[in-house]
C-alpha atoms as a PDB file:
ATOM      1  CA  UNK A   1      66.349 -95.817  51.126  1.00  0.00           C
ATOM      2  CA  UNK A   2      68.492 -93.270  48.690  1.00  0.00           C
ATOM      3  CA  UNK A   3      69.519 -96.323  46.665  1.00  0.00           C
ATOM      4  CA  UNK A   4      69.232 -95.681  42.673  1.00  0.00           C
ATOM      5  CA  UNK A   5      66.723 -92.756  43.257  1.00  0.00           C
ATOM      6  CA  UNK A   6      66.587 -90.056  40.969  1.00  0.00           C
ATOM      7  CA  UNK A   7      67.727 -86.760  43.046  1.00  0.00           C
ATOM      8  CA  UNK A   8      67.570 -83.170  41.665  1.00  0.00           C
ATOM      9  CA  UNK A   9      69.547 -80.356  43.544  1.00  0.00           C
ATOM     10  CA  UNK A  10      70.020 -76.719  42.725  1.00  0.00           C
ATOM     11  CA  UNK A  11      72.733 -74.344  43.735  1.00  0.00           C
ATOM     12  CA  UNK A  12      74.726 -78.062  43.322  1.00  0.00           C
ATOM     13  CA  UNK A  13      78.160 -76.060  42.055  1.00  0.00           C
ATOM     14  CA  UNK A  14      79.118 -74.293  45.850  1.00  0.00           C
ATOM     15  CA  UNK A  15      78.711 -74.131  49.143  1.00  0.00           C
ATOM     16  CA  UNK A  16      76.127 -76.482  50.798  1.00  0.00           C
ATOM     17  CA  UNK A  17      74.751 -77.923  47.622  1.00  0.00           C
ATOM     18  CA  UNK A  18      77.759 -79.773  46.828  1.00  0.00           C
ATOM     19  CA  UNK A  19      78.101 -80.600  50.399  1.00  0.00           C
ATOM     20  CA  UNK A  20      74.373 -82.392  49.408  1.00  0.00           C
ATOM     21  CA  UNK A  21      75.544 -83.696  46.541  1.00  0.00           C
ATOM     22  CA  UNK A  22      78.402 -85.600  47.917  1.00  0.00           C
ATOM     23  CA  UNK A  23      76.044 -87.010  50.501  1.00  0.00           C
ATOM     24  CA  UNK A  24      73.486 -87.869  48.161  1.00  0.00           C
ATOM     25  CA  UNK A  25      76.210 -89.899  45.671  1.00  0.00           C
ATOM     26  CA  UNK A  26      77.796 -91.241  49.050  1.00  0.00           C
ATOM     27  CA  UNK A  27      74.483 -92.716  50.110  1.00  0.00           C
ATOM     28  CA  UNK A  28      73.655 -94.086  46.828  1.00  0.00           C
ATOM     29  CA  UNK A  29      71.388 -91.757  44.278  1.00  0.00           C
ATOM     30  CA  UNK A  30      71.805 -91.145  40.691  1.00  0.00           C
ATOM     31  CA  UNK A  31      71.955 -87.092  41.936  1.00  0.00           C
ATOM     32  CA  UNK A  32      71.989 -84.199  38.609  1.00  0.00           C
ATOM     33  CA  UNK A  33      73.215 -80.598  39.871  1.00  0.00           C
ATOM     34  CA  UNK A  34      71.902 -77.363  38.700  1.00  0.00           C
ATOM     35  CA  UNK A  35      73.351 -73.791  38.953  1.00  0.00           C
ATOM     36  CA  UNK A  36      74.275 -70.890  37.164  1.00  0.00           C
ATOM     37  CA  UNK A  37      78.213 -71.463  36.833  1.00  0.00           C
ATOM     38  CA  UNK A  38      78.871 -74.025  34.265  1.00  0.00           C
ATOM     39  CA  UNK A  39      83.131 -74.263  35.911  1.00  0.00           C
ATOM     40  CA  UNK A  40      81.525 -75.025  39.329  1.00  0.00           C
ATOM     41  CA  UNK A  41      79.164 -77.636  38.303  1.00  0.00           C
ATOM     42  CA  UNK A  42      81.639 -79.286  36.222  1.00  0.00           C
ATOM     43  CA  UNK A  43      84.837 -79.281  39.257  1.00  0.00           C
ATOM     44  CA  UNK A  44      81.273 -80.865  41.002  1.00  0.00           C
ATOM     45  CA  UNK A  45      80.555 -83.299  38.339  1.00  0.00           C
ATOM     46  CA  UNK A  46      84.501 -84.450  37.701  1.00  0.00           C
ATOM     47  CA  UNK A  47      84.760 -84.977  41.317  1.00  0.00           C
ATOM     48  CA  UNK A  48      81.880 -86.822  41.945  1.00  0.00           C
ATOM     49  CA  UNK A  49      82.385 -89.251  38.861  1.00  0.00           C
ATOM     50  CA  UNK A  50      80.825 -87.421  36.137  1.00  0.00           C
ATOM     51  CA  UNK A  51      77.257 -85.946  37.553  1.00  0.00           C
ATOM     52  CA  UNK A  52      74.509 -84.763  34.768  1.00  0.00           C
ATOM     53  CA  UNK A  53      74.705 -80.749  35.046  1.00  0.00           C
ATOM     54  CA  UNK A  54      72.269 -78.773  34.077  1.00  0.00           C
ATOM     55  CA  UNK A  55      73.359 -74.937  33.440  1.00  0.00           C
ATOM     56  CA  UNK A  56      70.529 -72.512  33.665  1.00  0.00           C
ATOM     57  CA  UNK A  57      68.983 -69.426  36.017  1.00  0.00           C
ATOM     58  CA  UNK A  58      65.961 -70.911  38.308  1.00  0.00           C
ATOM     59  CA  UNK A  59      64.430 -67.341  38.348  1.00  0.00           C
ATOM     60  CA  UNK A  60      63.862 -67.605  34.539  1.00  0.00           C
ATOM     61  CA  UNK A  61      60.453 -69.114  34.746  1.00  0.00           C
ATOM     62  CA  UNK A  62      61.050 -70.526  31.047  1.00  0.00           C
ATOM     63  CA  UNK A  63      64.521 -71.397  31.167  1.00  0.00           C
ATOM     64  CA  UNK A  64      63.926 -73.774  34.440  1.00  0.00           C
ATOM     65  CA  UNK A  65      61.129 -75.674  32.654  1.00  0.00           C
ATOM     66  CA  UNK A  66      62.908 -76.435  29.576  1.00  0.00           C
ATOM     67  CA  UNK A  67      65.270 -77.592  31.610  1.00  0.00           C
ATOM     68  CA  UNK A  68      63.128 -80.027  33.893  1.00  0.00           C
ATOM     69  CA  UNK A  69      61.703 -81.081  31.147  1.00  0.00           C
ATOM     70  CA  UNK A  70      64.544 -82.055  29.710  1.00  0.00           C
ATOM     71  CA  UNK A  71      66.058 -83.872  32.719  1.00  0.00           C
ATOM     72  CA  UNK A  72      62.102 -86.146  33.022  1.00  0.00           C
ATOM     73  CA  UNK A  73      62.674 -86.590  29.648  1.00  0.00           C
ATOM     74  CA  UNK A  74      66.096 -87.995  30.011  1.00  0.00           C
ATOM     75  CA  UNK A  75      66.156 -89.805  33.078  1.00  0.00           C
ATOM     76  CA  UNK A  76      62.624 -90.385  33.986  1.00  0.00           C
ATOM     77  CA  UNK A  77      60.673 -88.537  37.136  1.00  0.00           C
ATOM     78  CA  UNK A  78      62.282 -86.936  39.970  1.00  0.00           C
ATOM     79  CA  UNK A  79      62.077 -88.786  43.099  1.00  0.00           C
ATOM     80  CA  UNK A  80      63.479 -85.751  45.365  1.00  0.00           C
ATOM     81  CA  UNK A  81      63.954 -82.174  44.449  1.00  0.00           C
ATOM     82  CA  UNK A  82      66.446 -79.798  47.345  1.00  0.00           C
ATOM     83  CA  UNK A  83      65.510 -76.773  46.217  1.00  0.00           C
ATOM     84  CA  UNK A  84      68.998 -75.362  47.712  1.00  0.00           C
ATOM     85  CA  UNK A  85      69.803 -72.768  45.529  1.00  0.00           C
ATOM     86  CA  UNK A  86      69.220 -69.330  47.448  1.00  0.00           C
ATOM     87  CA  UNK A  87      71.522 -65.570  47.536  1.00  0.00           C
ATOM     88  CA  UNK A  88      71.190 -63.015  50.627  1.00  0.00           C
ATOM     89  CA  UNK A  89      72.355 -59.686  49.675  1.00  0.00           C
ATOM     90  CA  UNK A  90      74.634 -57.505  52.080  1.00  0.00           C
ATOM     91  CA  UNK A  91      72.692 -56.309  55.007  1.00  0.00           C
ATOM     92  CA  UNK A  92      71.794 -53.126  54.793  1.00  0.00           C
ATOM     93  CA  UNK A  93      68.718 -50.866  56.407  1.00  0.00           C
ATOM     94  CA  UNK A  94      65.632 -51.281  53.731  1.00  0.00           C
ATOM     95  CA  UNK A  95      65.145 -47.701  52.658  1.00  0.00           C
ATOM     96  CA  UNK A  96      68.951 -47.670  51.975  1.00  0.00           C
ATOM     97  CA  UNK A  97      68.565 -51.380  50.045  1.00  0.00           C
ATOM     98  CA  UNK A  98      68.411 -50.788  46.298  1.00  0.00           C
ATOM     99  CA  UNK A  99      65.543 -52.565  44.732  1.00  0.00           C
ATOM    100  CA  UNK A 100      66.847 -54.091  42.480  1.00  0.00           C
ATOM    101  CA  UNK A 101      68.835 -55.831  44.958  1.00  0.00           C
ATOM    102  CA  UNK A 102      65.692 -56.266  47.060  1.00  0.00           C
ATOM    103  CA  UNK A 103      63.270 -58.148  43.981  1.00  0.00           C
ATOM    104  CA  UNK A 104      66.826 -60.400  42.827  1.00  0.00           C
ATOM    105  CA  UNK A 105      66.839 -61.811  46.147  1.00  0.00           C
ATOM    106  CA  UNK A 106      63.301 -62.930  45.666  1.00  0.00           C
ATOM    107  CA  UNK A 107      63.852 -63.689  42.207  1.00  0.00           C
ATOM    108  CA  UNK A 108      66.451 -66.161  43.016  1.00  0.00           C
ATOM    109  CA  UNK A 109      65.296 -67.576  46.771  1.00  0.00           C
ATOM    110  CA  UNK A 110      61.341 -67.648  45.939  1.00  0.00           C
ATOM    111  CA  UNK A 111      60.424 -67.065  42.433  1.00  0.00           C
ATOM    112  CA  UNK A 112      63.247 -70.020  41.824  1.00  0.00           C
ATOM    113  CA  UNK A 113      61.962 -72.146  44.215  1.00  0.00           C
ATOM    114  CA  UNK A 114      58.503 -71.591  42.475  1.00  0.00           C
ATOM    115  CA  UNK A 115      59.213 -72.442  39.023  1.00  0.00           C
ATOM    116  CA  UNK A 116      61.507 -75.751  40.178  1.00  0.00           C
ATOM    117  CA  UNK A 117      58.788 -76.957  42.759  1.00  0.00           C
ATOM    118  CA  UNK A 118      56.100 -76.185  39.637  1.00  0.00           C
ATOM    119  CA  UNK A 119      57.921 -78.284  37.358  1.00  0.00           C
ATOM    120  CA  UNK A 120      58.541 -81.111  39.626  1.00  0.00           C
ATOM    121  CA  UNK A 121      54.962 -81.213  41.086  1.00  0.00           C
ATOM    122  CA  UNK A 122      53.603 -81.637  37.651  1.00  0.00           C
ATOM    123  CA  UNK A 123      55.109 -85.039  37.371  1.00  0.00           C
ATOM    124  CA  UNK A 124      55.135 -85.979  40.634  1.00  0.00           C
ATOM    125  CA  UNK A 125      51.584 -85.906  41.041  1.00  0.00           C
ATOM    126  CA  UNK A 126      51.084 -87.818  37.809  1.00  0.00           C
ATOM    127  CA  UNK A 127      53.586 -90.601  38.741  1.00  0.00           C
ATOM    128  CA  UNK A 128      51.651 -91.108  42.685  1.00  0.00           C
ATOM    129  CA  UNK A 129      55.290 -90.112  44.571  1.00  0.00           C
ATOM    130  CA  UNK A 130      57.900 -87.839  45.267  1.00  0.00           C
ATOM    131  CA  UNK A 131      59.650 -85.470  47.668  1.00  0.00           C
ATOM    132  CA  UNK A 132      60.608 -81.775  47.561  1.00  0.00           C
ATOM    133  CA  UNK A 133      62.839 -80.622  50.380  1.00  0.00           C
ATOM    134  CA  UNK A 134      62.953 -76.553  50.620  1.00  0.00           C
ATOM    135  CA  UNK A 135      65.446 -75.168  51.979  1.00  0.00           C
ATOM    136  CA  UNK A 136      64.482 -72.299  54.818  1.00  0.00           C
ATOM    137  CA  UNK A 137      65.942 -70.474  57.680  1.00  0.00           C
ATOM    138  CA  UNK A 138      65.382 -69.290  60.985  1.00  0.00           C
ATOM    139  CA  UNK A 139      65.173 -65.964  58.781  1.00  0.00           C
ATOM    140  CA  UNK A 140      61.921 -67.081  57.787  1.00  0.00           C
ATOM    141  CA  UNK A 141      60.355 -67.812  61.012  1.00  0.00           C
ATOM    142  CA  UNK A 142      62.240 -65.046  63.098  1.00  0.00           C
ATOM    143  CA  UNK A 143      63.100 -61.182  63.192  1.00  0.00           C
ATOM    144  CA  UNK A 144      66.454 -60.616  60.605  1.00  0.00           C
ATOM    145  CA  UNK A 145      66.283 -57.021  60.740  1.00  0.00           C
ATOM    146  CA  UNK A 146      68.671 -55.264  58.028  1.00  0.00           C
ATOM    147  CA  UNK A 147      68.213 -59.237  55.845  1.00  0.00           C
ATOM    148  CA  UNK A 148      64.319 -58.243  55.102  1.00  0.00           C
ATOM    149  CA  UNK A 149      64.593 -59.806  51.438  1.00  0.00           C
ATOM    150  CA  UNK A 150      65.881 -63.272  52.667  1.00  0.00           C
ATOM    151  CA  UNK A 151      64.306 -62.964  55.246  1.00  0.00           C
ATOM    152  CA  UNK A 152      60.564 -62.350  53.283  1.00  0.00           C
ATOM    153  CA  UNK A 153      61.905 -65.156  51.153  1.00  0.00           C
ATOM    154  CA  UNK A 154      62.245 -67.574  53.373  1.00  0.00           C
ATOM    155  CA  UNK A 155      59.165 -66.618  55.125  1.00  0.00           C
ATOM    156  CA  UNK A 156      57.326 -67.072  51.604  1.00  0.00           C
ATOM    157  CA  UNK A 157      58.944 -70.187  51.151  1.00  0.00           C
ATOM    158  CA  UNK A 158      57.761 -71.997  54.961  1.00  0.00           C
ATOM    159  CA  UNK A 159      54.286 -71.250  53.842  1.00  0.00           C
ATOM    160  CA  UNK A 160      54.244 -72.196  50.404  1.00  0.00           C
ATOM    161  CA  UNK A 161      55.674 -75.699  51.734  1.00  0.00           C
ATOM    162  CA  UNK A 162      52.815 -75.523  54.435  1.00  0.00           C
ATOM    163  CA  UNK A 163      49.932 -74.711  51.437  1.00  0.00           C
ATOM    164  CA  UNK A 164      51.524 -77.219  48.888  1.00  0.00           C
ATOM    165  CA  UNK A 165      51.598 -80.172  51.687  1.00  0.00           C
ATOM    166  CA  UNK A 166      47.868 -79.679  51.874  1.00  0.00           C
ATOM    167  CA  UNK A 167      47.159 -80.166  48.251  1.00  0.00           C
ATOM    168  CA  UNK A 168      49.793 -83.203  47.218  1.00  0.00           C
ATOM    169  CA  UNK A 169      49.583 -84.981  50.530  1.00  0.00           C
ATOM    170  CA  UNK A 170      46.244 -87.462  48.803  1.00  0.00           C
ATOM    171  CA  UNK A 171      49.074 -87.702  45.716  1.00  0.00           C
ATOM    172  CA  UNK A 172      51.447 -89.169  47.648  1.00  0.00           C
ATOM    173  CA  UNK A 173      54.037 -86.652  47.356  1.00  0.00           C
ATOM    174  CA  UNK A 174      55.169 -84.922  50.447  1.00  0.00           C
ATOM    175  CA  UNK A 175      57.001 -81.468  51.391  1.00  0.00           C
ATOM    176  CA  UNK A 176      59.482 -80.360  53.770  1.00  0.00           C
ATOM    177  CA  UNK A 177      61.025 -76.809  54.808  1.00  0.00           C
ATOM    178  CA  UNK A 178      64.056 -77.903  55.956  1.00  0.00           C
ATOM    179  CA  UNK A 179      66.359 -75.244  58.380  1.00  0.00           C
ATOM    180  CA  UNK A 180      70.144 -76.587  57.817  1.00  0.00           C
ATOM    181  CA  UNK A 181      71.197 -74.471  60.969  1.00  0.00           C
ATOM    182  CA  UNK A 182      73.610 -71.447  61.077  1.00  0.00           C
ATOM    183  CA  UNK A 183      76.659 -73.179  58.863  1.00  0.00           C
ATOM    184  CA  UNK A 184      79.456 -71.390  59.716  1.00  0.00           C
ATOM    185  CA  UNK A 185      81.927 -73.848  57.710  1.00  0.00           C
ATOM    186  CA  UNK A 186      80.686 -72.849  54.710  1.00  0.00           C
ATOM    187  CA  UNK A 187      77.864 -71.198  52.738  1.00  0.00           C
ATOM    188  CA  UNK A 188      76.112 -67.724  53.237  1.00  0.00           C
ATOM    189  CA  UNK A 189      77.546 -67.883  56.948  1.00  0.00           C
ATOM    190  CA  UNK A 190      80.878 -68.015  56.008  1.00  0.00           C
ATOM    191  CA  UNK A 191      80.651 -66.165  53.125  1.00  0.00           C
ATOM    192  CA  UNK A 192      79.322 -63.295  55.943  1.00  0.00           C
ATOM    193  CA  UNK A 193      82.935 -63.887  57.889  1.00  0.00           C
ATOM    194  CA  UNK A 194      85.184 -64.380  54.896  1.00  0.00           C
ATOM    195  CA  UNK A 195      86.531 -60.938  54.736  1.00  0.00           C
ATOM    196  CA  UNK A 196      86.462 -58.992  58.218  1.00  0.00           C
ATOM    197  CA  UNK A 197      84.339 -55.841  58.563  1.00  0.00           C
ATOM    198  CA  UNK A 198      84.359 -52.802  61.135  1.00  0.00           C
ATOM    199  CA  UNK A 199      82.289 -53.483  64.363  1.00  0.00           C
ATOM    200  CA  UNK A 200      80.248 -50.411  63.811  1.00  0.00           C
ATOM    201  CA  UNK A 201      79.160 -51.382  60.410  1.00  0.00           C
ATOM    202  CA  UNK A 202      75.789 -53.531  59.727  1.00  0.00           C
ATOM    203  CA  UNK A 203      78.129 -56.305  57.737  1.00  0.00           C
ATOM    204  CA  UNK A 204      80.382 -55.987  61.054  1.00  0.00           C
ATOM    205  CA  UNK A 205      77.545 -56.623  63.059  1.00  0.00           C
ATOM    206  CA  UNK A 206      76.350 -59.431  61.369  1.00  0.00           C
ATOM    207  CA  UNK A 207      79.515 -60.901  61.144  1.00  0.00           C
ATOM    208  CA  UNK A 208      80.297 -60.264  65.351  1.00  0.00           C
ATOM    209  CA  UNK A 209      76.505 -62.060  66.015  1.00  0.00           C
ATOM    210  CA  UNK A 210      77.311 -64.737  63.638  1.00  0.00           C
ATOM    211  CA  UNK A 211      80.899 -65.361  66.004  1.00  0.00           C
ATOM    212  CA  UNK A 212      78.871 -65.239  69.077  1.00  0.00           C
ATOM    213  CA  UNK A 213      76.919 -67.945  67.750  1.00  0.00           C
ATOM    214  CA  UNK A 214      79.362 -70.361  66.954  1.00  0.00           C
ATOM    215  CA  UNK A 215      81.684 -69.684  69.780  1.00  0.00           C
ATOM    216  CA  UNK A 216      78.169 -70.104  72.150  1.00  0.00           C
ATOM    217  CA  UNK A 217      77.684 -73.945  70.285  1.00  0.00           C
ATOM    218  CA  UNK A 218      74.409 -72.619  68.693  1.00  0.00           C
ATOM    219  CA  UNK A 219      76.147 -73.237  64.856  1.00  0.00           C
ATOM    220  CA  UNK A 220      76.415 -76.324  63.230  1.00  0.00           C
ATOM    221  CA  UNK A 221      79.416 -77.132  60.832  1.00  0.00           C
ATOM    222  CA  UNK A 222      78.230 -78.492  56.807  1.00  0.00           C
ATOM    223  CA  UNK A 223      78.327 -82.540  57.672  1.00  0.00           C
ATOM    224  CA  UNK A 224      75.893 -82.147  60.635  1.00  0.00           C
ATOM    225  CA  UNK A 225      73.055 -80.494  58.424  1.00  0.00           C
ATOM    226  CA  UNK A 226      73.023 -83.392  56.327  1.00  0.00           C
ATOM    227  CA  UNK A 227      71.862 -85.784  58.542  1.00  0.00           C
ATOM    228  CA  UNK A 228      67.992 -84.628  58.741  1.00  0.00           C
ATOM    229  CA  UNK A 229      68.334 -83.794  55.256  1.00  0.00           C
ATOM    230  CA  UNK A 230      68.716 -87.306  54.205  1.00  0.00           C
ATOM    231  CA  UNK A 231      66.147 -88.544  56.520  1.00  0.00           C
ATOM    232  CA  UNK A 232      63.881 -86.372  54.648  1.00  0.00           C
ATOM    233  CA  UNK A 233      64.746 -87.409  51.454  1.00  0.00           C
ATOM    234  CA  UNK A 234      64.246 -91.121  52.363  1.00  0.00           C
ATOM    235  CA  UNK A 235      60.560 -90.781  52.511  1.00  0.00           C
ATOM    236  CA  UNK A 236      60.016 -92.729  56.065  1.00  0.00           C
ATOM    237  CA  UNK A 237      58.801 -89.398  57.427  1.00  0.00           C
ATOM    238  CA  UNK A 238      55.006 -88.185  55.186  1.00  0.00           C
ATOM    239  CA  UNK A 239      53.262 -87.804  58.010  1.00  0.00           C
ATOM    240  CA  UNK A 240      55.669 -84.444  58.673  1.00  0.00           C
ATOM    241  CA  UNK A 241      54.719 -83.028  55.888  1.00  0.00           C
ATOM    242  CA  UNK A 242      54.065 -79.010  55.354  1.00  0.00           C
ATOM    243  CA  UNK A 243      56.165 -78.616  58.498  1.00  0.00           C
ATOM    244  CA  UNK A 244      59.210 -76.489  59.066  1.00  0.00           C
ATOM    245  CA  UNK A 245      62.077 -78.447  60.516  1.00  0.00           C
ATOM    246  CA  UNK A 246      65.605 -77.650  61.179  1.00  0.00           C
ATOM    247  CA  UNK A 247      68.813 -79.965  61.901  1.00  0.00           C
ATOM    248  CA  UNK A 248      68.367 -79.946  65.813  1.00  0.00           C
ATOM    249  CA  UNK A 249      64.684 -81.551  65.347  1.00  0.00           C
ATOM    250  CA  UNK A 250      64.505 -85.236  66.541  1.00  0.00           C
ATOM    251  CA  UNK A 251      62.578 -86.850  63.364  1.00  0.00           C
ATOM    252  CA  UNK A 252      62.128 -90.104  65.163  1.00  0.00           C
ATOM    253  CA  UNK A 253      60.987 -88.004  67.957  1.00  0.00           C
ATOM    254  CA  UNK A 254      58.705 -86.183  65.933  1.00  0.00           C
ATOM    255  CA  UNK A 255      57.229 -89.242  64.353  1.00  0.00           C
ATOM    256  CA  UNK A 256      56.579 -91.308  67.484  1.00  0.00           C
ATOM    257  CA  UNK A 257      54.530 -88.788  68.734  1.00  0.00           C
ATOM    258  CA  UNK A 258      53.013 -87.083  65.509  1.00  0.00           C
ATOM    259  CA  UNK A 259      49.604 -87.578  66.819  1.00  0.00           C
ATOM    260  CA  UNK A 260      49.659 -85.913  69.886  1.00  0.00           C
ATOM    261  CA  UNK A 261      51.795 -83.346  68.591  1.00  0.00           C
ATOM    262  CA  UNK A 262      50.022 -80.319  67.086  1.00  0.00           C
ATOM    263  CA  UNK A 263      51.554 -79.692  63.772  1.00  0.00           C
ATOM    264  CA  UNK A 264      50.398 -76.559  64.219  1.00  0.00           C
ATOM    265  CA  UNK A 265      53.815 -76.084  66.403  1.00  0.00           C
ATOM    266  CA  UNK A 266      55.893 -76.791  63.183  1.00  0.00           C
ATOM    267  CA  UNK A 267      54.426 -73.993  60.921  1.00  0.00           C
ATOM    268  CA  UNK A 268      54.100 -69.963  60.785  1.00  0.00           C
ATOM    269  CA  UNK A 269      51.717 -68.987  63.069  1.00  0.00           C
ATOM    270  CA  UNK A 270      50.224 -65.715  64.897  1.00  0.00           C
ATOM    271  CA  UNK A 271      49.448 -66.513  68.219  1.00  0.00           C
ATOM    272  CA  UNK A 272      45.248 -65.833  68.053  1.00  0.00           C
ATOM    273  CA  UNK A 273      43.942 -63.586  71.204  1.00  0.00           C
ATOM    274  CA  UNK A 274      40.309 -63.631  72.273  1.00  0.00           C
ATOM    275  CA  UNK A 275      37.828 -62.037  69.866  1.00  0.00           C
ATOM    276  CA  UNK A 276      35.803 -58.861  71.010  1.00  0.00           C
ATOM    277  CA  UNK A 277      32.761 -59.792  72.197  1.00  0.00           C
ATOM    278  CA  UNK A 278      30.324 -60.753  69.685  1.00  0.00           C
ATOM    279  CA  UNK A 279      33.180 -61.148  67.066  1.00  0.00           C
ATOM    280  CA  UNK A 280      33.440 -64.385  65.319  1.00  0.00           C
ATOM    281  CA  UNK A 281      36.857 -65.582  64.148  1.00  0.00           C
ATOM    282  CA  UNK A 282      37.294 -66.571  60.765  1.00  0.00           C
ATOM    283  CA  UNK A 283      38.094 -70.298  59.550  1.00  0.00           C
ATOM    284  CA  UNK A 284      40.538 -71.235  57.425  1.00  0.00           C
ATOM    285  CA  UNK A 285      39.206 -73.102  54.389  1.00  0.00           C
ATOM    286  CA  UNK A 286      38.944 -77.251  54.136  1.00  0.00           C
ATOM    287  CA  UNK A 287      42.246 -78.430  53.467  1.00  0.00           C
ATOM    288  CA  UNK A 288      42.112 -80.338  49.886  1.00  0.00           C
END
């Protein structure tokens, strides 16, 4: 299903992204890498036997379309986009976060994931086809107290999957936030363990829940979040799109019974409580 289609993946030069890229080569696309480190990308590229890189910042709104432009220009549309690239700054209480940290965070996670998805779309809808695969978090859909900015950003990113699915679904091109799981083999969760902190820290904290997890069998290790990942990217699963899904999810599952299921159960929602009396809810507006 991956054979000889055209695969785009940022944050390609580290951590899970190459994990994707190897996958993606293994199972047969003609995969370029993006990042910000030109050394990375290359070790990437050499070992993969010889990768198109593409060296630019995806929260520079111009620099990322120059560069997708280049790459349709190139090598013809994108048939999948992993929007993988993503930072989390050290945890730390929110009035004690700089802001500057705070806005990079979304510069990087959702800005970046913005201008890529932008760029794609624009061709994508032309063309008839494609797929963009998101990456999220149980950040996004759960309390990370101490993580708000990845946590926001992730949050932002479920429901601008959720509002994009709505508008590209009649265009044939379908999108996914996809939850790898808590990798502790590599990635931002073992870039949280790599160098022990104190217990009574907030990094030491993060780092003694992150433990708990794994040693509990609630992490998964880098090979096992690539399975649903590649499902994804095959395009045998449309009818999922908008939805937030996460490695444990049964796809197959989740496509036999798609139309009893309420989607609704795969996306941010507030639980709704009776109006007052006399109140009238409002509706959301038609989907497109």
């Amino acid at each position: 299903m991956l054979q000889g289609r055209r695969v785009v993946i940022t944050g390609g030069g580290r951590g899970l992204g190459r994990v994707f890229a190897q996958s993606f080569v293994a199972a047969g696309a003609n995969v370029i890498i993006t990042g910000r480190n030109r050394q990375t990308l290359d070790e990437v590229s050499r070992e993969l036997g010889g990768l198109e890189t593409f060296v630019f910042d995806i929260s520079d709104a111009s620099a990322t379309r120059a560069a997708f432009d280049h790459i349709h220009q190139t090598h013809g549309p994108i048939d999948v986009l992993v929007n993988n690239a993503g930072i989390c700054h050290p945890p730390g209480f929110f009035w004690e976060t700089p802001l500057e940290d705070w806005a990079a965070t979304l510069d990087v996670n959702l800005k970046g994931t913005v201008y890529c998805t932008h760029a794609a779309l624009q061709v994508m809808v032309e063309q008839g086809n494609g797929i963009i695969i998101n990456l999220a978090s149980s950040a996004g859909v759960f309390r990370w107290p101490t993580c708000s900015a990845y946590s926001v950003s992730k949050a932002a990113i479920v429901k601008l999957t959720e509002n994009l699915s709505c508008e590209t679904r009649r265009h044939g091109v379908s999108l996914f936030a996809y939850h790898p799981g808590l990798v502790h083999s590599i990635g931002l969760g073992a870039d949280y363990l790599a160098t022990p902190s104190p217990e009574d820290t907030l990094l030491g904290q993060v780092q003694k829940w992150v433990t708990s997890e794994r040693l509990a069998g609630r992490t998964v290790d880098a090979q096992q979040s690539i399975g649903n990942l590649l499902k994804l990217a095959g395009g045998t699963c449309s009818e999922l799109s908008g939805c937030y899904l996460t490695v444990h999810d049964d796809l197959e599952r989740l496509m036999a019974d798609r139309k009893a299921l309420c989607t609704d159960h795969l996306m941010l929602r507030v639980q709704q409580h009776s109006p007052p009396t006399g109140a009238t809810m409002p509706q959301r507006p038609p989907e497109a």
